[in-house]
C-alpha atoms as a PDB file:
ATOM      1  CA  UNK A   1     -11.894  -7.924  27.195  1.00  0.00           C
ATOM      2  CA  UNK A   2      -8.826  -8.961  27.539  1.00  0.00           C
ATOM      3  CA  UNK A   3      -6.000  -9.167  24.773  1.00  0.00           C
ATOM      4  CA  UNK A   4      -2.451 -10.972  23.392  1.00  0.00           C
ATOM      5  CA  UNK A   5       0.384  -9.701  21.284  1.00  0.00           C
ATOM      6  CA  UNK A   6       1.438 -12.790  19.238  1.00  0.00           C
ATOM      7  CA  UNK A   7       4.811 -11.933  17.411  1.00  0.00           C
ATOM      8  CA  UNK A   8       5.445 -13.837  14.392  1.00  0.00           C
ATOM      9  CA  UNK A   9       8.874 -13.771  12.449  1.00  0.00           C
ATOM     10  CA  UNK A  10       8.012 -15.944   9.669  1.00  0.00           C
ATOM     11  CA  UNK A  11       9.978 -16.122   6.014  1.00  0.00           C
ATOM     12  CA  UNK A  12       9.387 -13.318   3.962  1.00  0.00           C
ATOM     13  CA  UNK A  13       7.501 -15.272   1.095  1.00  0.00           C
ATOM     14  CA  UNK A  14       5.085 -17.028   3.710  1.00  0.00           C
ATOM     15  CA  UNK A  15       3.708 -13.318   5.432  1.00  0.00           C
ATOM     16  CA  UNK A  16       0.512 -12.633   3.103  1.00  0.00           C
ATOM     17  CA  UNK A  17      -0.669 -16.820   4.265  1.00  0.00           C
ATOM     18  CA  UNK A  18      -0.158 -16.366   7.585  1.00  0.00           C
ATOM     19  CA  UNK A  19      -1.539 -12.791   7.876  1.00  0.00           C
ATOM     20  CA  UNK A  20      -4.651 -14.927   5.769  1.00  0.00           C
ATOM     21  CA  UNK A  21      -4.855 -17.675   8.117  1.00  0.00           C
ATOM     22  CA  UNK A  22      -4.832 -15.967  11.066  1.00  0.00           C
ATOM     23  CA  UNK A  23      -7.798 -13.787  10.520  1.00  0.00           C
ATOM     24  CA  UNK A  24      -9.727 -16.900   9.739  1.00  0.00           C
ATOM     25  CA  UNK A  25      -8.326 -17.952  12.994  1.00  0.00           C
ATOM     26  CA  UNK A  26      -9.807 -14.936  14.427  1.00  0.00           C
ATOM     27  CA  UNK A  27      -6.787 -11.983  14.087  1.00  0.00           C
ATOM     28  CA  UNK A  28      -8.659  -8.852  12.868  1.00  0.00           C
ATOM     29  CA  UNK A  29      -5.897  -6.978  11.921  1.00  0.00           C
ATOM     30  CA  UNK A  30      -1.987  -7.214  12.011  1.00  0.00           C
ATOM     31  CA  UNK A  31       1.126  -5.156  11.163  1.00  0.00           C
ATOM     32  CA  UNK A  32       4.098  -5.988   9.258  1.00  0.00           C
ATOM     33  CA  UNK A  33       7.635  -5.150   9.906  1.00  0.00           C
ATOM     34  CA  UNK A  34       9.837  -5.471   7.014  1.00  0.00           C
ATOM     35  CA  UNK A  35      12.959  -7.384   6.778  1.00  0.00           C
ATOM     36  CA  UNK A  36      14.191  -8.023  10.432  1.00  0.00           C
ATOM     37  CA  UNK A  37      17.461 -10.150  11.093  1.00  0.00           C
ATOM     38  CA  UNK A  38      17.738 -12.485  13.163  1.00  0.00           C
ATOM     39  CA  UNK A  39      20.167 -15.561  14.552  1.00  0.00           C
ATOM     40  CA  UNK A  40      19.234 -18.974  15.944  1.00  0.00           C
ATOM     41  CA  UNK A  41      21.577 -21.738  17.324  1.00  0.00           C
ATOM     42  CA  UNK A  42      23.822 -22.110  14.252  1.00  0.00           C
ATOM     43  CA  UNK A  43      25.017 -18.868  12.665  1.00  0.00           C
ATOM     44  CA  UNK A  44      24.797 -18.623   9.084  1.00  0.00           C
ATOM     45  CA  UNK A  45      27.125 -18.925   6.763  1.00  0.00           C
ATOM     46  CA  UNK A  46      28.893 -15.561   4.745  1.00  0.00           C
ATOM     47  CA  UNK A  47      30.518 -15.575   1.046  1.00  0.00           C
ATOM     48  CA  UNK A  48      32.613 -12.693   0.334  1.00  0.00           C
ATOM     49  CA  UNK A  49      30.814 -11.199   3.516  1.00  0.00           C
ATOM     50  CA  UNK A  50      27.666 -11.345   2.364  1.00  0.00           C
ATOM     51  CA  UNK A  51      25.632 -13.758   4.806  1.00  0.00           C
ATOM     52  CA  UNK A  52      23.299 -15.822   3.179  1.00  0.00           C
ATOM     53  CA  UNK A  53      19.944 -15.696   4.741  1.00  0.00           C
ATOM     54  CA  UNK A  54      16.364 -15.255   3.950  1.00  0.00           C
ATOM     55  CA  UNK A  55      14.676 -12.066   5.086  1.00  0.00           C
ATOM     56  CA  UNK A  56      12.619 -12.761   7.465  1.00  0.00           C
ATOM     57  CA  UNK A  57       9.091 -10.116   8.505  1.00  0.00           C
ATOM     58  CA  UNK A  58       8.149  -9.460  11.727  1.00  0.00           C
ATOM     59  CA  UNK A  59       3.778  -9.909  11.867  1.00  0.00           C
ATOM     60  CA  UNK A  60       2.503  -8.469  15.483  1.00  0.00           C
ATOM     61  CA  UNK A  61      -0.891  -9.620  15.790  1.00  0.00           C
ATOM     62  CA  UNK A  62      -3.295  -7.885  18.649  1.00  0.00           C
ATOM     63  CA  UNK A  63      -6.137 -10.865  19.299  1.00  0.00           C
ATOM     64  CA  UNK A  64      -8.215 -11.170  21.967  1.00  0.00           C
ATOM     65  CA  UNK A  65      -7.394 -13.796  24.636  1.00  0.00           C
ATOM     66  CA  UNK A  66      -9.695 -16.887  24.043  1.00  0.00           C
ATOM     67  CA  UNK A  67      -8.413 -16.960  20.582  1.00  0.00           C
ATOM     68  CA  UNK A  68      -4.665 -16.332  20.745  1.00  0.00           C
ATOM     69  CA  UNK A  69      -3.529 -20.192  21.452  1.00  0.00           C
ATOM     70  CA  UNK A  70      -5.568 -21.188  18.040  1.00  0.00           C
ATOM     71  CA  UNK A  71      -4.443 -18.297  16.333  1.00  0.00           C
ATOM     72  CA  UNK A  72      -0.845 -19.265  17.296  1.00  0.00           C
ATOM     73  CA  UNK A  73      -1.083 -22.701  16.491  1.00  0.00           C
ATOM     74  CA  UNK A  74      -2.628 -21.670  12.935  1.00  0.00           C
ATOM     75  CA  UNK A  75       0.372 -19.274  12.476  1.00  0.00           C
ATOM     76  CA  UNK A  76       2.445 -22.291  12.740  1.00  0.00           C
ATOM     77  CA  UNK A  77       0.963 -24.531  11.217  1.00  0.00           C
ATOM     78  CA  UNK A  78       1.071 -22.172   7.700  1.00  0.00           C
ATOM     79  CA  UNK A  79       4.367 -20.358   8.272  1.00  0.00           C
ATOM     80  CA  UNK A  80       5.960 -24.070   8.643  1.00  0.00           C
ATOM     81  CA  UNK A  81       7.101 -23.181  12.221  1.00  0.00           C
ATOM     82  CA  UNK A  82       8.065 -26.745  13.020  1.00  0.00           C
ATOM     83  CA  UNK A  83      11.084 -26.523  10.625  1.00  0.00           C
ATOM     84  CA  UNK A  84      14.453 -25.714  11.579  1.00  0.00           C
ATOM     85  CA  UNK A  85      15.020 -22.378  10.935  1.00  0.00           C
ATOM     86  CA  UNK A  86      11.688 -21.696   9.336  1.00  0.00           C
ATOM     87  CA  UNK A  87      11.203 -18.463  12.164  1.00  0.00           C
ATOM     88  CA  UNK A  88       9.125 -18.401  15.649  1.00  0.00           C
ATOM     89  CA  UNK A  89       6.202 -17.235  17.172  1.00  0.00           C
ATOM     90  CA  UNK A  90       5.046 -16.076  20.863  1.00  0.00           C
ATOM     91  CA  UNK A  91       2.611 -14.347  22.864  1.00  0.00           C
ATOM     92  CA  UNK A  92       2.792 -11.413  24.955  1.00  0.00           C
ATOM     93  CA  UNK A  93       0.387 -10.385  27.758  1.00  0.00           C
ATOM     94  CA  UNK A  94      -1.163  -7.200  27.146  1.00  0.00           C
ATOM     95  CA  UNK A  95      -1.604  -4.598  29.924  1.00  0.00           C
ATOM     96  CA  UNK A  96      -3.669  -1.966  28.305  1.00  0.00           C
ATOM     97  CA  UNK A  97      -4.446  -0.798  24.700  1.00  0.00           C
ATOM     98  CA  UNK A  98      -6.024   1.901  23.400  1.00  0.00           C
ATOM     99  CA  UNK A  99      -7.628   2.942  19.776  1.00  0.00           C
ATOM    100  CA  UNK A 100      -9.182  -1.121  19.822  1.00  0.00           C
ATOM    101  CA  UNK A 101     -12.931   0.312  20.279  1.00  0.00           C
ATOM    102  CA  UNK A 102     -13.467  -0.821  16.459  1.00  0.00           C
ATOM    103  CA  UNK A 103     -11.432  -4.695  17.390  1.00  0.00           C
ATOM    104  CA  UNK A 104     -13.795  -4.823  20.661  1.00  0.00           C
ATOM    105  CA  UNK A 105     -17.632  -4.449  18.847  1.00  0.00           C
ATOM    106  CA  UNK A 106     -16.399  -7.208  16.029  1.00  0.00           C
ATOM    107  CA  UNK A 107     -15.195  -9.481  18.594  1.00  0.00           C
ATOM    108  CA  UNK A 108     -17.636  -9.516  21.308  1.00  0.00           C
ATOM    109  CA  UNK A 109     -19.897 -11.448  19.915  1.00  0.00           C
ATOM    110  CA  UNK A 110     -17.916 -13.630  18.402  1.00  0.00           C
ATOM    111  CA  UNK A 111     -15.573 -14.424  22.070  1.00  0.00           C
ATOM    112  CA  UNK A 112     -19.510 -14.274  23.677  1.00  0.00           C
ATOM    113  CA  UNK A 113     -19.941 -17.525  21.545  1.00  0.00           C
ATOM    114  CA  UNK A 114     -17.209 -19.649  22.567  1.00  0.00           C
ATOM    115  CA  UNK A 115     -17.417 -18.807  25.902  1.00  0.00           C
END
């Protein structure tokens, strides 16, 4: 079995739907990194050198291959990916993982079917 990191950096308020939807999608776990910064294309904007920016959290999902793309896709769809400056996500190739044994007997039957 083979398996994707998809990194999601979606708006603080919209982590608990995605991290929903994407186990429907077929995610069976994820962790959550807390209030990462980031910058696009137009830097934001300070007052009294504050900068004024939503928080964003950083969701690394480990999913099994066949269903990374629709897990993606669902992470956009529901973290509103397609507006501007709404945050990203991406996949990763995986190497090797270990401590998955658990991830591997729930989703071998369920990859076994779509295959």
């Amino acid at each position: 079995m083979h398996f994707k990191l998809i990194i999601a950096l979606v708006e603080e308020e919209r982590t608990d739907v995605v991290m929903d939807a994407a186990r429907e999608a077929g995610a069976t776990g994820a962790t959550v990194v807390n209030h990462a910064r980031g910058e696009g294309v137009d830097t934001k904007k300070t007052f009294l050198g504050l900068t004024l920016e939503a928080q964003r959290d950083m969701v690394l999902f480990l999913v099994e291959e066949h269903l990374s793309r629709q897990i993606l896709e669902t992470i956009e769809k529901v973290g509103a990916l397609d507006k501007k400056d709404s945050g990203i996500a991406f996949q990763l190739d995986v190497e090797d993982a270990v401590g998955i044994a658990h991830q591997v007997q729930k989703l071998t039957p369920l990859v076994e079917e779509s295959l």
